[in-house]
N, C-alpha and C. Protein backbone atom coordinates (compact mmCIF):
# COMPACT_ATOMS: atom_id res chain seq x y z
N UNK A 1 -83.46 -40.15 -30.65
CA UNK A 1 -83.04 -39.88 -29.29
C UNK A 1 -82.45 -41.17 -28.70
N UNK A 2 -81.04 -41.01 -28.12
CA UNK A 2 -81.05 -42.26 -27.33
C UNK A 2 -81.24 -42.69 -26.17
N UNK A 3 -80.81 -43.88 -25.71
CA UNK A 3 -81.89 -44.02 -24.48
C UNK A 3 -81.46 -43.05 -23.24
N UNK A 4 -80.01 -42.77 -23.15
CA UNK A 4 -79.66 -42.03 -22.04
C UNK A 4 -80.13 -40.49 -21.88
N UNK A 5 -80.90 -40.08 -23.24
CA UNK A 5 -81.14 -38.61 -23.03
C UNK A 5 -83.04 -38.62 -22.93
N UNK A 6 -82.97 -37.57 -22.23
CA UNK A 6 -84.58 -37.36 -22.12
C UNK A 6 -84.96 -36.03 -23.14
N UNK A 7 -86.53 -36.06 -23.81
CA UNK A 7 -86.95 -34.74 -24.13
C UNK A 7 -87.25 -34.33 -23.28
N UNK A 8 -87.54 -32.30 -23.81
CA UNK A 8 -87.56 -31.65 -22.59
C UNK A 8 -88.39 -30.91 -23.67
N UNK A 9 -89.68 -30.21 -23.18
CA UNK A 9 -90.42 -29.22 -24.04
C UNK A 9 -90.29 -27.85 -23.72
N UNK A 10 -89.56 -27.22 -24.32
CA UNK A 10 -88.92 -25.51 -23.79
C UNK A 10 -89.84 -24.51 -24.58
N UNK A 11 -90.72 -23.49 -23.89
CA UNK A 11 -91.35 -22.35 -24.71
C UNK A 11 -90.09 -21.34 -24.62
N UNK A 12 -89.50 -20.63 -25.67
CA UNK A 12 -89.02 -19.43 -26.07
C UNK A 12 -90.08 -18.39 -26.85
N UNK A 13 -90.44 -17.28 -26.44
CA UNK A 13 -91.58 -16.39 -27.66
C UNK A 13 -92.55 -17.22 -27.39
N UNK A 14 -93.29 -18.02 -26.98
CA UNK A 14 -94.48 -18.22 -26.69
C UNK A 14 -94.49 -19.73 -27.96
N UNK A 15 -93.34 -19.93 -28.17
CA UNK A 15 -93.23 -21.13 -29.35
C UNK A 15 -92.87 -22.80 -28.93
N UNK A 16 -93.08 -23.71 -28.49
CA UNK A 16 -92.24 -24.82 -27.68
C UNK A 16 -91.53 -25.49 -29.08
N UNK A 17 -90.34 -26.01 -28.20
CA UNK A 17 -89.20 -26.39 -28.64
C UNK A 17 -89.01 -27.76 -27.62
N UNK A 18 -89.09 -28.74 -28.32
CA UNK A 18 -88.59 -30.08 -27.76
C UNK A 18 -87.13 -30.57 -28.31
N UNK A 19 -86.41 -30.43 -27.05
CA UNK A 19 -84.88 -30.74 -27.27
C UNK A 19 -84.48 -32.04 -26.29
N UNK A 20 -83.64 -32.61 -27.11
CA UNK A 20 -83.15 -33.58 -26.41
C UNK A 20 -81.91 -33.39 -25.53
N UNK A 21 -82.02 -33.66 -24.15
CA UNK A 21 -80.76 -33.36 -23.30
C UNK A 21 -80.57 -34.36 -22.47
N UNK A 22 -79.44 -34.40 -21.68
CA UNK A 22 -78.78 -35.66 -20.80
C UNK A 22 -80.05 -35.64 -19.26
N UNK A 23 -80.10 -36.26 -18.35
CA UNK A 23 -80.78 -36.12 -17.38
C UNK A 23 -80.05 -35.17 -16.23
N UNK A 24 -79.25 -34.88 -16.47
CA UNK A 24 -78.02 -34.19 -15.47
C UNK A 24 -77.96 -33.22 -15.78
N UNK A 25 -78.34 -32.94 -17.41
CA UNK A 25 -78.37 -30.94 -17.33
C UNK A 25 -79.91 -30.73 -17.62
N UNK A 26 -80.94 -31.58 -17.22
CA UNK A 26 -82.35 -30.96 -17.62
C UNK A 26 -82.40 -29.73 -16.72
N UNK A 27 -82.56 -29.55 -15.55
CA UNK A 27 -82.41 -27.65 -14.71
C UNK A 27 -81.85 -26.95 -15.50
N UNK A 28 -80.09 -26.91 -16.04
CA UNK A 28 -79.60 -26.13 -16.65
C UNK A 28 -79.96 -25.65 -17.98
N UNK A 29 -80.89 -26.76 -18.69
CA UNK A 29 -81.29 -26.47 -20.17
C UNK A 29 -82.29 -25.43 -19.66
N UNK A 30 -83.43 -25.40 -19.03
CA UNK A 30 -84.45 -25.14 -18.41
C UNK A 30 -84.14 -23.66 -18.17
N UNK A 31 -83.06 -23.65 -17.28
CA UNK A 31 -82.87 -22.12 -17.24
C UNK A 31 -81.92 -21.32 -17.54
N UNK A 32 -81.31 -22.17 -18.69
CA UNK A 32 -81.07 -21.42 -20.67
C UNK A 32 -82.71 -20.75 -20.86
N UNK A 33 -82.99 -21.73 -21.31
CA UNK A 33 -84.12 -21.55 -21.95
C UNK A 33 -84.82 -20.13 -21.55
N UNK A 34 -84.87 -20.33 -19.72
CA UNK A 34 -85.69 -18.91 -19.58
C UNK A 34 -84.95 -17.92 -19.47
N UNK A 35 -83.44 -18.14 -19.42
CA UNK A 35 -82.83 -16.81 -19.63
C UNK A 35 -83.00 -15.99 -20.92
N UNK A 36 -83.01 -17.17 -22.51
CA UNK A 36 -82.87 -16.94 -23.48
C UNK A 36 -84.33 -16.43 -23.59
N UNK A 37 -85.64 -16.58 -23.28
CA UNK A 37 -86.78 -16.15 -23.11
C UNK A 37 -86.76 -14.78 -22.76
N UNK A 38 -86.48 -14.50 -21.91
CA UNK A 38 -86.44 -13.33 -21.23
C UNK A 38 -85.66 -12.46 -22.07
N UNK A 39 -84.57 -12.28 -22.75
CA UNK A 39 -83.68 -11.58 -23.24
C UNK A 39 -84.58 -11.68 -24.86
N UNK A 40 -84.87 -12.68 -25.02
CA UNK A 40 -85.85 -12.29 -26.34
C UNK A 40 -86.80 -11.42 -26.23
N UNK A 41 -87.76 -11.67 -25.00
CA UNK A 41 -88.80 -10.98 -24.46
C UNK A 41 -88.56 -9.10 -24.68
N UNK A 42 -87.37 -8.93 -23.97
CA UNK A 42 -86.83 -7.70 -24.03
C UNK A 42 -86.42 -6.94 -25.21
N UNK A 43 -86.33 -8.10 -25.82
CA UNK A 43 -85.58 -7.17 -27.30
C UNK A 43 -86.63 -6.95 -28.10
N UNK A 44 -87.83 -7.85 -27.96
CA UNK A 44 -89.05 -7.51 -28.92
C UNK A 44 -89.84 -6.52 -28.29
N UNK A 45 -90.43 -6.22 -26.79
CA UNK A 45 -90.95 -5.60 -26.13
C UNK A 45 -90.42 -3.96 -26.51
N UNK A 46 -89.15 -3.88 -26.54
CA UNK A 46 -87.85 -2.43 -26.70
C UNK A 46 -88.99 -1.78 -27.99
N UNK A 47 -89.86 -2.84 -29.00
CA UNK A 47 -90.03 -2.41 -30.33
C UNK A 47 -88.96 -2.01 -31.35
N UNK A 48 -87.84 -2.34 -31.05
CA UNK A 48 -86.70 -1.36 -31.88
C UNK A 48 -85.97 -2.65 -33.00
N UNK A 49 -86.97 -3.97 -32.28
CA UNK A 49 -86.31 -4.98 -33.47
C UNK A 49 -87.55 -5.65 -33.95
N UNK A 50 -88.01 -6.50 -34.79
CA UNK A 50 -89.03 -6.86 -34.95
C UNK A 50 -88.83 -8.66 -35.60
N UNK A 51 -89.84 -9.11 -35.62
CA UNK A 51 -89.65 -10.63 -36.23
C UNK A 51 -88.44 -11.65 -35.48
N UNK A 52 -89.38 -12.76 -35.62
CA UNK A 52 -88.72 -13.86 -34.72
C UNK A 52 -87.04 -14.03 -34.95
N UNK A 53 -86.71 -14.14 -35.93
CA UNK A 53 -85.15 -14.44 -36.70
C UNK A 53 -84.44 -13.46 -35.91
N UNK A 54 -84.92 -12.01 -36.29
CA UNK A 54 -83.99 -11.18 -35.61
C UNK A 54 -84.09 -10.90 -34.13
N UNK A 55 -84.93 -11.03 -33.75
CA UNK A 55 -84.91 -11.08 -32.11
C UNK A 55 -83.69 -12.17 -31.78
N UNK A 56 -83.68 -12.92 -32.36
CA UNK A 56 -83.02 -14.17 -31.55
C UNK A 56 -81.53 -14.02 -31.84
N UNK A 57 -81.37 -13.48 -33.23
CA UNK A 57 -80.11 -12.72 -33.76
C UNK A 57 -79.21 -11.61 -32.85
N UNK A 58 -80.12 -11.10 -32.43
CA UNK A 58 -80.07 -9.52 -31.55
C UNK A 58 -79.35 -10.49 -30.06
N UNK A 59 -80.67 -10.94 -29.82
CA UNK A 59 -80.08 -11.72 -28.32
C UNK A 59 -79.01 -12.37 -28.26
N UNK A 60 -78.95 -13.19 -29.45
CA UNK A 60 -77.40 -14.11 -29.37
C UNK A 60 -76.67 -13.16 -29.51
N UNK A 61 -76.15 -12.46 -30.31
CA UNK A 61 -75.18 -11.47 -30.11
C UNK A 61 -74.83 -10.88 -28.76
N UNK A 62 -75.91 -10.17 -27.85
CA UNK A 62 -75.97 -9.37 -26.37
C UNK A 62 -75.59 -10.35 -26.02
N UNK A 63 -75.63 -11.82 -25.90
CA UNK A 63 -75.19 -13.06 -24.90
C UNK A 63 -73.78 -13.34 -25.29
N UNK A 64 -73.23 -13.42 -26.57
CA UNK A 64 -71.52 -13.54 -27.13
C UNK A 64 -71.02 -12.58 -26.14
N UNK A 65 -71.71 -11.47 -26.73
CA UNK A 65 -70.97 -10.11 -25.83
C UNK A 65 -70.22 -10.46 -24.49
N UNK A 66 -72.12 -10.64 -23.65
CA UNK A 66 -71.41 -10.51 -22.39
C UNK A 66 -70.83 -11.92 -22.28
N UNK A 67 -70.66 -12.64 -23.13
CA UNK A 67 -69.65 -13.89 -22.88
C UNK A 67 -68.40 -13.80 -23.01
N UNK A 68 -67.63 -12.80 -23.59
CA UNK A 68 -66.82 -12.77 -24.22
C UNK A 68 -65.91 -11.39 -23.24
N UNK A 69 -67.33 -10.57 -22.69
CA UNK A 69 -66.42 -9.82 -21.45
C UNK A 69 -66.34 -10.90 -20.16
N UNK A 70 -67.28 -11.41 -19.55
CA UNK A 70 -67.19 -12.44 -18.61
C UNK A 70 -65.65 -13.07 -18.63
N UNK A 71 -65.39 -14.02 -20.19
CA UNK A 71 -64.21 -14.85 -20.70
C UNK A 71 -63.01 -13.49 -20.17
N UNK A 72 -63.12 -12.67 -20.61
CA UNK A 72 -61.78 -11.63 -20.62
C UNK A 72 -61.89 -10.81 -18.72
N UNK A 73 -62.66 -10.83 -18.32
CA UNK A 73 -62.58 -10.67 -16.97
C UNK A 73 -62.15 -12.19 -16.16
N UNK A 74 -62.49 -12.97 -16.59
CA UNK A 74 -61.74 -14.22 -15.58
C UNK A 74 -60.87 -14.43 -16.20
N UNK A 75 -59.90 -13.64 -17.37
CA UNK A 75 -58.97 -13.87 -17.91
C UNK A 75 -58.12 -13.40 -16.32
N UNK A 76 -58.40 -12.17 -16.36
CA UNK A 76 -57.58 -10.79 -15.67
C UNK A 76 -57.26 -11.30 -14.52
N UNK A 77 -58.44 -12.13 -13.87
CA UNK A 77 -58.13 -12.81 -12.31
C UNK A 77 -57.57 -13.49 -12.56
N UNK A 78 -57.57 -14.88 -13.17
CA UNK A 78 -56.39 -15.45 -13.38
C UNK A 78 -54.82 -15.19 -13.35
N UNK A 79 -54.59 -14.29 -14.06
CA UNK A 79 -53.81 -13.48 -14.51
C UNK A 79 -52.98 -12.76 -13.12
N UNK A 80 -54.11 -12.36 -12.76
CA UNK A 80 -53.85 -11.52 -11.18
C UNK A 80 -53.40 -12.41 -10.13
N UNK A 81 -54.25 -13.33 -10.13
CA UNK A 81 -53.60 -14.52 -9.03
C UNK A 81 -52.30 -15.39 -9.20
N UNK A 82 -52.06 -15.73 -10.59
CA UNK A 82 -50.47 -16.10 -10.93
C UNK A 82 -49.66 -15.31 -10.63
N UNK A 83 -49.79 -14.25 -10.84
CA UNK A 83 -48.44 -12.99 -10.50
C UNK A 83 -48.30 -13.08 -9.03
N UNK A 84 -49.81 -13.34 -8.19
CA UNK A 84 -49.50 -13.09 -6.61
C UNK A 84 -48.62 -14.46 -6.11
N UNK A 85 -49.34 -15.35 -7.05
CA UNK A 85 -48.91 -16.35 -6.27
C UNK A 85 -46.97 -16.56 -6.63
N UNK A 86 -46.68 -16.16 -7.59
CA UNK A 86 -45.32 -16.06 -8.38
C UNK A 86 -44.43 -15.24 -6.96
N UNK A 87 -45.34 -14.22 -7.11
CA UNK A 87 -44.30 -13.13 -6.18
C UNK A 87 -44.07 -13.99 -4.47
N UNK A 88 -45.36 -14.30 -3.74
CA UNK A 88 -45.27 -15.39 -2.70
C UNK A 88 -43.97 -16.48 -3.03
N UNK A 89 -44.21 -17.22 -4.21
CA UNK A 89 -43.30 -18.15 -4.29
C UNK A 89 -41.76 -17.49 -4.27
N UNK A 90 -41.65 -16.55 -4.71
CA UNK A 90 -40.43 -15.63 -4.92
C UNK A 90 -39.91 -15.11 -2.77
N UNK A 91 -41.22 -14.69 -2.46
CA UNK A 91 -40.75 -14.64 -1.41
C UNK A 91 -40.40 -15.74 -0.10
N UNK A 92 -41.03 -16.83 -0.49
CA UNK A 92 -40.60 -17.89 0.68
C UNK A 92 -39.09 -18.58 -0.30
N UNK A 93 -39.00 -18.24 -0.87
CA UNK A 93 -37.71 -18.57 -1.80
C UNK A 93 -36.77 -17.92 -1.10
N UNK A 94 -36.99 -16.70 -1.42
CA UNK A 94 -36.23 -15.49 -0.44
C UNK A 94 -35.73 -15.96 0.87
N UNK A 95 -36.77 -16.04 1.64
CA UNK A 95 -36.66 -16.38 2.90
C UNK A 95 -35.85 -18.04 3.09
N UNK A 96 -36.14 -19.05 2.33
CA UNK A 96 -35.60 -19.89 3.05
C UNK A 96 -34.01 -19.75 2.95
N UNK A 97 -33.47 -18.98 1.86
CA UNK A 97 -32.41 -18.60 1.14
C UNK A 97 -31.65 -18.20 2.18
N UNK A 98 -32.59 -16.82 2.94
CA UNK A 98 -31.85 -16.11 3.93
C UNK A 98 -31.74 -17.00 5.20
N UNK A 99 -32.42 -17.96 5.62
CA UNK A 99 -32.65 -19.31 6.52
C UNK A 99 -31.39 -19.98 7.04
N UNK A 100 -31.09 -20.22 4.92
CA UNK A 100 -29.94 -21.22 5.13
C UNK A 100 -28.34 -20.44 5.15
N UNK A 101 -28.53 -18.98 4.74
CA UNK A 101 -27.24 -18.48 5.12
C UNK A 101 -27.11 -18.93 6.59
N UNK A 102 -28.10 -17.98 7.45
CA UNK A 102 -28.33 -17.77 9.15
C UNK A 102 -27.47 -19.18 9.35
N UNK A 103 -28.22 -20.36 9.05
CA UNK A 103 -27.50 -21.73 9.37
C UNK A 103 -25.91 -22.17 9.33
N UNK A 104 -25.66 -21.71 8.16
CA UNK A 104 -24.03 -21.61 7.81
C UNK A 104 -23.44 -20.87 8.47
């Protein structure tokens, strides 16, 4: 470990896990951790998966997922807001256009 990072002792499944992280994301590791807890919690509780490996298998996958719709929904806004802002730019374009006829 070096000196700038601190351990942090994380239970997932009732198991602790000492990871080394920066001092600036210890909260955020923290509540990884209990998100990733919780979503394990659920998938073993369901009974429909069993053993540590695959619980965690199961969960990472449900978390890609919704990572990967999250990623493709802030694609769309993005997406959505360039076109608005395109068409705006198109219209004060417009307008100063018609501005500088009026002037002439």
């Amino acid at each position: 470990m070096t000196p700038e990072k601190d351990a942090l002792t994380v239970q997932i499944l009732d198991k602790e896990y000492r990871v080394a992280c920066e001092p600036h994301e210890k909260e955020a590791l923290i509540a990884s951790a209990h998100y990733l807890n919780d979503r394990m919690q659920a998938i073993r509780d369901s009974g429909k998966v069993t053993g540590t490996d695959r619980i965690a298998v199961m969960a990472a996958l449900n978390m890609a997922h919704e990572l990967l719709q999250h990623q493709g929904r802030k694609q769309d806004y993005i997406e959505g807001v360039s076109s608005r802002i395109r068409a705006l730019q198109d219209k004060i374009e417009h307008a100063l256009q018609r501005n500088k006829q009026m002037e002439i």
